[in-house]
PDB file of N, CA and C in Angstrom:
ATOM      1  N   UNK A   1      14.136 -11.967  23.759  1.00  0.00           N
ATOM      2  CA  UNK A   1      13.685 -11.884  22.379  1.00  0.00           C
ATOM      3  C   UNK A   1      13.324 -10.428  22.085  1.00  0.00           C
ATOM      4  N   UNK A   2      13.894 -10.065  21.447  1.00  0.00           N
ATOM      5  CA  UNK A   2      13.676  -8.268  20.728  1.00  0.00           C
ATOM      6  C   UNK A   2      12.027  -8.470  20.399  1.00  0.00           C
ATOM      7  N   UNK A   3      11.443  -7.171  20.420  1.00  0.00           N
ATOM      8  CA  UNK A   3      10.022  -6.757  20.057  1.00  0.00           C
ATOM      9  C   UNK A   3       9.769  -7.331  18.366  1.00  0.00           C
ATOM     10  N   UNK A   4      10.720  -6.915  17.460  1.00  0.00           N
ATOM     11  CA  UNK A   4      10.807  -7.669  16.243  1.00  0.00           C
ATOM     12  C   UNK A   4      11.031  -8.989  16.374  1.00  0.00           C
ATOM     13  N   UNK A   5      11.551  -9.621  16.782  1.00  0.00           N
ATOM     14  CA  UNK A   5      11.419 -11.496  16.494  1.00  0.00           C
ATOM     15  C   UNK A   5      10.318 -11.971  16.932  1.00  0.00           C
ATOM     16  N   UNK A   6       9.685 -10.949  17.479  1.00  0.00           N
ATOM     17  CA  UNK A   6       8.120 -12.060  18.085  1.00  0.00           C
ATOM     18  C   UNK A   6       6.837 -11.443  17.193  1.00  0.00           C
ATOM     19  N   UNK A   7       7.181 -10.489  16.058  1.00  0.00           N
ATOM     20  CA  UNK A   7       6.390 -10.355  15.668  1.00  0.00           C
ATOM     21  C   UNK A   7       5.862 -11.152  14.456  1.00  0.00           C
ATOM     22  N   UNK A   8       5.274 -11.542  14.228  1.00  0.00           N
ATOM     23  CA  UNK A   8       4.548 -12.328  12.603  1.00  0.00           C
ATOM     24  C   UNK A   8       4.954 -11.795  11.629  1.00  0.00           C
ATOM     25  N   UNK A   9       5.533 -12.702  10.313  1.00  0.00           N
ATOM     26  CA  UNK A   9       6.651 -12.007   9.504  1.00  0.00           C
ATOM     27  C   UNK A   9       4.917 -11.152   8.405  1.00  0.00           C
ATOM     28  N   UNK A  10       4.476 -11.714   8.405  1.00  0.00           N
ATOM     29  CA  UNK A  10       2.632 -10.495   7.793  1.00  0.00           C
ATOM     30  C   UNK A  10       2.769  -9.450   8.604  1.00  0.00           C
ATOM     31  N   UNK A  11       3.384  -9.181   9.643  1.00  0.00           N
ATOM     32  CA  UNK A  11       2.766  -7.796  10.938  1.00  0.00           C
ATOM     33  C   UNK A  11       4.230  -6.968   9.865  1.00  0.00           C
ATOM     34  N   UNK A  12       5.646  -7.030   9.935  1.00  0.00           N
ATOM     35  CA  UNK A  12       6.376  -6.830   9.638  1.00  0.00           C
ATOM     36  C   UNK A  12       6.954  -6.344   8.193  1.00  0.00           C
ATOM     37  N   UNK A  13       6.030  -7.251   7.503  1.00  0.00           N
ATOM     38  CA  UNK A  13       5.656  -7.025   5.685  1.00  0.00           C
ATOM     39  C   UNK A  13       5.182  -5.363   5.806  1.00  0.00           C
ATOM     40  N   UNK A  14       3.993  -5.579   6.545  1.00  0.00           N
ATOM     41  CA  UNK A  14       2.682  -4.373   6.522  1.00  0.00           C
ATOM     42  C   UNK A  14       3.446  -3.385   6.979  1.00  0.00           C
ATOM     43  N   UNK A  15       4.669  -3.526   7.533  1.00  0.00           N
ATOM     44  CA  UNK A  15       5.015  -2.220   8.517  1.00  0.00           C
ATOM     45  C   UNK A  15       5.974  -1.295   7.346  1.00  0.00           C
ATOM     46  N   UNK A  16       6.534  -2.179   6.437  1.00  0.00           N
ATOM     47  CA  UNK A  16       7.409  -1.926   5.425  1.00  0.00           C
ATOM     48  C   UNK A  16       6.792  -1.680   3.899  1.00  0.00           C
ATOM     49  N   UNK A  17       5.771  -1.789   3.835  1.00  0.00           N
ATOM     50  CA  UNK A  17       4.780  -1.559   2.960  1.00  0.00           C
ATOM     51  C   UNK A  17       4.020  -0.026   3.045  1.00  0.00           C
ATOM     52  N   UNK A  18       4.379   0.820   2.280  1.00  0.00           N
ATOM     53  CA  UNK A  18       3.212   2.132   1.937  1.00  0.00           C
ATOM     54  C   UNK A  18       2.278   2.193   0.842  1.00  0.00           C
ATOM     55  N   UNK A  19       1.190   2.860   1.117  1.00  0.00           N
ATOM     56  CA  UNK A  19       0.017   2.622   0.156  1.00  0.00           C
ATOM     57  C   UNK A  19      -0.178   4.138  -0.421  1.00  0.00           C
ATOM     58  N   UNK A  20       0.183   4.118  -1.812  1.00  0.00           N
ATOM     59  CA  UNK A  20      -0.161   5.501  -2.316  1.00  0.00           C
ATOM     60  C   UNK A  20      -1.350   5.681  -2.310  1.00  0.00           C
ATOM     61  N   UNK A  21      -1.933   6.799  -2.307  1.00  0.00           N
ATOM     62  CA  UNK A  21      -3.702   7.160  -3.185  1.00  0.00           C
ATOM     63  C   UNK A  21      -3.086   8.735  -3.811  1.00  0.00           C
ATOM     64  N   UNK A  22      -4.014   8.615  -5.034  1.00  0.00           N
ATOM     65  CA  UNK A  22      -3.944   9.776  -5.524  1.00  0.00           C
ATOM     66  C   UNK A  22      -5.233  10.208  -6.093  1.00  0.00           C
ATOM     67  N   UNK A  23      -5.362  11.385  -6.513  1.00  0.00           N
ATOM     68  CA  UNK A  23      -6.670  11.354  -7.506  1.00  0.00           C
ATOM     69  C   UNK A  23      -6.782  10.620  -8.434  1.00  0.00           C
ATOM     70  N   UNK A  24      -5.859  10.307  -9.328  1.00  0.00           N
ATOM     71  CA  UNK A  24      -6.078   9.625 -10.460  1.00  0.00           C
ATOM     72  C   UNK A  24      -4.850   8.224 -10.588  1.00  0.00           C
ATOM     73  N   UNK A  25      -5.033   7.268 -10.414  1.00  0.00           N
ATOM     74  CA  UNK A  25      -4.356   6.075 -10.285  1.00  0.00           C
ATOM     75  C   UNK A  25      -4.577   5.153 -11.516  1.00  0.00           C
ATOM     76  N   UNK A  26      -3.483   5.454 -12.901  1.00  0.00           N
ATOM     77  CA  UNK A  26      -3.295   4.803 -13.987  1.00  0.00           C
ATOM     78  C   UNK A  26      -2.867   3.068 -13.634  1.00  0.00           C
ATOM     79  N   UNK A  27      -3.529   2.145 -14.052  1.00  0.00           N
ATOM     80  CA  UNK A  27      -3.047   0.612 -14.217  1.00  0.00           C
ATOM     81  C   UNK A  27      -3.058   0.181 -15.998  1.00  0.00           C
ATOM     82  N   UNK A  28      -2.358  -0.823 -15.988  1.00  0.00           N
ATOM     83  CA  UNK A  28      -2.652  -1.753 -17.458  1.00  0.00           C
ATOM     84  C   UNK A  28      -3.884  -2.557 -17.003  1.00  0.00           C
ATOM     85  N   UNK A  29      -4.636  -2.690 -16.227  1.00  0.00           N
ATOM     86  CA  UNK A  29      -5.662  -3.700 -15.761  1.00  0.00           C
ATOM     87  C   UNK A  29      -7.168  -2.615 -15.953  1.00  0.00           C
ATOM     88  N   UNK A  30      -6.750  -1.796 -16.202  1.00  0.00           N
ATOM     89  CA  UNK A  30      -8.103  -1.140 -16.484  1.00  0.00           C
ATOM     90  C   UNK A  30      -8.698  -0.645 -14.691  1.00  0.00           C
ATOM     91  N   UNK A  31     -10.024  -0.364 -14.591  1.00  0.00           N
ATOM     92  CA  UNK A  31     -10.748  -0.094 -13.532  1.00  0.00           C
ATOM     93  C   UNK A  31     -10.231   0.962 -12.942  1.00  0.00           C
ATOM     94  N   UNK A  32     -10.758   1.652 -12.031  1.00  0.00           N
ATOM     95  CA  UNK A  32     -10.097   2.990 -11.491  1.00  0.00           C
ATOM     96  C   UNK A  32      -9.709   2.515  -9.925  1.00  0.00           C
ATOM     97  N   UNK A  33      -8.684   2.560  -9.483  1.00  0.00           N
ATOM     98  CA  UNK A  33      -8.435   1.464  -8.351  1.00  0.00           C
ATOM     99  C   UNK A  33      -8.530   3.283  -7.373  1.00  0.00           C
ATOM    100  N   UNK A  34      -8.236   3.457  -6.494  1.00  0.00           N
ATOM    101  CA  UNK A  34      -8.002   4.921  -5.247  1.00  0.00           C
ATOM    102  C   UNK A  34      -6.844   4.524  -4.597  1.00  0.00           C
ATOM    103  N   UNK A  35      -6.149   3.246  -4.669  1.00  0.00           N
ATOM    104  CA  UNK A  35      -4.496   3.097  -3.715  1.00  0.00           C
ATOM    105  C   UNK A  35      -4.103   1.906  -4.436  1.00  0.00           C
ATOM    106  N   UNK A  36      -2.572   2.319  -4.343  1.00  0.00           N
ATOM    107  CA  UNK A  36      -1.450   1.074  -4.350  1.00  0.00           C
ATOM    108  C   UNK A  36      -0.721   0.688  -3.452  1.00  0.00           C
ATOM    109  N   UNK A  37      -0.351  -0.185  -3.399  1.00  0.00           N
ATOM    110  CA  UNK A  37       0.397  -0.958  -1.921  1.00  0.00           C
ATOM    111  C   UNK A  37       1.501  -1.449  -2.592  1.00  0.00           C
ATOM    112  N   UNK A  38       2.894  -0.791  -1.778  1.00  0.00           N
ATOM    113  CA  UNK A  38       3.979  -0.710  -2.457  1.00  0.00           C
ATOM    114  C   UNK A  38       5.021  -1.577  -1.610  1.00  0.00           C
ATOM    115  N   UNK A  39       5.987  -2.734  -1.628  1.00  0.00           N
ATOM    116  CA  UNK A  39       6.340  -3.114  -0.899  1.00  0.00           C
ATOM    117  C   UNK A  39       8.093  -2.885  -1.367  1.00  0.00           C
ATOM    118  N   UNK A  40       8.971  -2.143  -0.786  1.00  0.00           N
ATOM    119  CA  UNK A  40      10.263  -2.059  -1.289  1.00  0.00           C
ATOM    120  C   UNK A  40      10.144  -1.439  -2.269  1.00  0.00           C
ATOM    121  N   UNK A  41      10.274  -2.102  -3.645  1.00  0.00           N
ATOM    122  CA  UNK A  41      10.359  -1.148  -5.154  1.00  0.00           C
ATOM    123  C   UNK A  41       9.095  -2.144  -6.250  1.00  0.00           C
ATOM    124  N   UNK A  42       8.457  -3.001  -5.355  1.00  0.00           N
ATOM    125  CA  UNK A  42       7.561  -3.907  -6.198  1.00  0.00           C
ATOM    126  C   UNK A  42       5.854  -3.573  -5.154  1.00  0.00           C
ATOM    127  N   UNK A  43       5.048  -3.375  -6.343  1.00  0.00           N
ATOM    128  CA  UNK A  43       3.755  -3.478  -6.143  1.00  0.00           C
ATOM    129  C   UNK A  43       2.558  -4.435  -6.171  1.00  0.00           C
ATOM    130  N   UNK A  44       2.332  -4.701  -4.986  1.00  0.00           N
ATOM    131  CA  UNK A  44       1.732  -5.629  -3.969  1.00  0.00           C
ATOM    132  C   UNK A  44       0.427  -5.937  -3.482  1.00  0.00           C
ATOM    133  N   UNK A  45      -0.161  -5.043  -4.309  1.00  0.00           N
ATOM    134  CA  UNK A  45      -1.998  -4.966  -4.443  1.00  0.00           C
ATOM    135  C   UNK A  45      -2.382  -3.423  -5.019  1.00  0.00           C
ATOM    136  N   UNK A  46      -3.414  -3.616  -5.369  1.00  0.00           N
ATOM    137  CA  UNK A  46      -4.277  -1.844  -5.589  1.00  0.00           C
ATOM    138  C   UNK A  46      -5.298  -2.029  -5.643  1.00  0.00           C
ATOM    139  N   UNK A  47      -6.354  -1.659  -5.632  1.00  0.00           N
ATOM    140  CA  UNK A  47      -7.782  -1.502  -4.864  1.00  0.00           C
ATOM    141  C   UNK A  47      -7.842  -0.142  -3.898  1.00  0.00           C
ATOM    142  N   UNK A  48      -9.251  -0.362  -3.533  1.00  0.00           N
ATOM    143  CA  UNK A  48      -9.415   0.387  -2.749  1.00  0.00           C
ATOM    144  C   UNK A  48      -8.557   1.026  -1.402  1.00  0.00           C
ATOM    145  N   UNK A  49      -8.792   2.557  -1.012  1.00  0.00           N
ATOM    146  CA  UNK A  49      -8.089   2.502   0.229  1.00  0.00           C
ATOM    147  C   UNK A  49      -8.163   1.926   1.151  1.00  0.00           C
ATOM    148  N   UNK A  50      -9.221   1.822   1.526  1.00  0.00           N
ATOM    149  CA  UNK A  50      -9.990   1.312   3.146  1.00  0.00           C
ATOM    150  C   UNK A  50      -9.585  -0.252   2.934  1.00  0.00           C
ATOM    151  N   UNK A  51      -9.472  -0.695   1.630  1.00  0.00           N
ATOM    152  CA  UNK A  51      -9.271  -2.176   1.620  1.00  0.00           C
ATOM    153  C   UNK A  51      -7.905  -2.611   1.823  1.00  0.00           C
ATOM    154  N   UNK A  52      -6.896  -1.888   1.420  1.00  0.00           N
ATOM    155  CA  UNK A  52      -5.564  -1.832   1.677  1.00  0.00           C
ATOM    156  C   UNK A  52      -4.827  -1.358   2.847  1.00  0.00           C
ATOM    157  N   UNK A  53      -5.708  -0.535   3.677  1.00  0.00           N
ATOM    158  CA  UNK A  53      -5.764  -0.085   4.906  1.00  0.00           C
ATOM    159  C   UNK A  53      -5.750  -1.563   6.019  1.00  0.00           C
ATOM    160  N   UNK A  54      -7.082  -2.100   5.323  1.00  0.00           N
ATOM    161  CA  UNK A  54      -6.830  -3.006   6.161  1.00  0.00           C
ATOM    162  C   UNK A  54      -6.316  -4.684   6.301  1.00  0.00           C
ATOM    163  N   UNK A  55      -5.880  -4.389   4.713  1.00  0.00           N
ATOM    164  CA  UNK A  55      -5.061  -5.782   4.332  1.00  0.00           C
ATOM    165  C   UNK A  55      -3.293  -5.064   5.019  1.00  0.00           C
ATOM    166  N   UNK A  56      -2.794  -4.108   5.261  1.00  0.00           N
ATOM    167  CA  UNK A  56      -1.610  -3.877   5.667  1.00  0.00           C
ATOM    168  C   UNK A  56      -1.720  -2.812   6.686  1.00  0.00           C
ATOM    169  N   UNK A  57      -2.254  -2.780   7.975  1.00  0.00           N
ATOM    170  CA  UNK A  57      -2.291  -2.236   8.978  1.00  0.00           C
ATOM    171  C   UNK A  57      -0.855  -0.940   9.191  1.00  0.00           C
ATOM    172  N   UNK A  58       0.185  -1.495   9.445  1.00  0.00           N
ATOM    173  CA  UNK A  58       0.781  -0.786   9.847  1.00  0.00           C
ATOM    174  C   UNK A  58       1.528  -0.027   8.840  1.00  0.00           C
ATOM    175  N   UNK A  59       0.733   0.075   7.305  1.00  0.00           N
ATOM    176  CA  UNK A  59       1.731   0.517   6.135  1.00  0.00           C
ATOM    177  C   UNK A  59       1.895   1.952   6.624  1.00  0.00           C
ATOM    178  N   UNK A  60       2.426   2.903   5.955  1.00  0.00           N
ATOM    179  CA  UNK A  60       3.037   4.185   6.002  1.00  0.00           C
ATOM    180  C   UNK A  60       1.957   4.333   4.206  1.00  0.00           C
ATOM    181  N   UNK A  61       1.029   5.421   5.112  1.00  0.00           N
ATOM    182  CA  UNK A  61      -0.112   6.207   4.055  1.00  0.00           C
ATOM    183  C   UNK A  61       0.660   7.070   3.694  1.00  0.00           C
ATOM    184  N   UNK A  62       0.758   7.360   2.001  1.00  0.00           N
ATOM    185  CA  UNK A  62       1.107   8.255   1.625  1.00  0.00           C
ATOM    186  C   UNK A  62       0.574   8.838   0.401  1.00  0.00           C
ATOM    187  N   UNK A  63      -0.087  10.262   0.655  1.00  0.00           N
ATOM    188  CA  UNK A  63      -1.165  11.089  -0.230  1.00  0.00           C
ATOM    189  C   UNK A  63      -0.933  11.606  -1.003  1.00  0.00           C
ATOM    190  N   UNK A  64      -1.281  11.423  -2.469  1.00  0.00           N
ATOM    191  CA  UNK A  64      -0.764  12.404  -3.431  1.00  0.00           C
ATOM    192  C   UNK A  64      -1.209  13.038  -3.887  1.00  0.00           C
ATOM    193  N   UNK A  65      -2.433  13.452  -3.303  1.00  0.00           N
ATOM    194  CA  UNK A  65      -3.291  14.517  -3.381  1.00  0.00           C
ATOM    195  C   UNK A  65      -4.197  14.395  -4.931  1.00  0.00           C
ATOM    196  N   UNK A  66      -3.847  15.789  -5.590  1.00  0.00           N
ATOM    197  CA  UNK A  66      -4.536  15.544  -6.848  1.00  0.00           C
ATOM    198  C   UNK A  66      -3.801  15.265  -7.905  1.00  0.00           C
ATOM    199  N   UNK A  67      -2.540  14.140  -7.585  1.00  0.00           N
ATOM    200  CA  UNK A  67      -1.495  13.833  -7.746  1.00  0.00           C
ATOM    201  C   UNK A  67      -1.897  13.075  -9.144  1.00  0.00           C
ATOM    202  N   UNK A  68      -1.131  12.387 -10.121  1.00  0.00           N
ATOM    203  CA  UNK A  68      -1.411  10.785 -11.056  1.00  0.00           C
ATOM    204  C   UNK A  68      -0.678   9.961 -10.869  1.00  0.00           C
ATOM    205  N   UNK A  69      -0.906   8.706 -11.126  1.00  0.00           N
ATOM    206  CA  UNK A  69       0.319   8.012  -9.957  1.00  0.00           C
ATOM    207  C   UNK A  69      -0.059   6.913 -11.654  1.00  0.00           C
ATOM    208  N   UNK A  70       1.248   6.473 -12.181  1.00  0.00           N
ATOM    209  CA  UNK A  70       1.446   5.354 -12.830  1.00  0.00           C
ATOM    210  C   UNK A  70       2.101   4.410 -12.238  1.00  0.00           C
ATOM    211  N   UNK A  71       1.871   3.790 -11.802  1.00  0.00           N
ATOM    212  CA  UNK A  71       2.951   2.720 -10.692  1.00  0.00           C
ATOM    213  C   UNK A  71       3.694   1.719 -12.109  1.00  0.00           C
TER     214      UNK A  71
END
């Protein structure tokens, strides 16, 4: 069995999933969120970093500094 088939298709999601943060993170939902969690070309949570950190472990962090991010 390959290292991928034994993994949990959640371990595998998270691995394929990156979480933007920027300084300023525009939503239609209002609130000032610090990350988005991006899965493929569709967005998959936003909240906090540390919270998305640890709802998708193995995502690929990616910083946009003092970036604006409209997802």
């Amino acid at each position: 069995m390959s290292p991928h088939a034994a993994r949990p298709a959640d371990a595998v999601e998270a691995s394929r999933t990156r979480i933007f943060s920027a300084r300023r993170i525009i939503t239609m939902n209002g609130g000032e969120p610090e990350a988005v969690a991006v899965l493929g070309e569709r967005v998959v949570a936003v909240g906090a970093r540390r919270d998305l950190r640890d709802r998708f472990p193995g995502a690929e962090d990616v910083d946009l500094g003092d970036g604006v991010m409209l997802p």
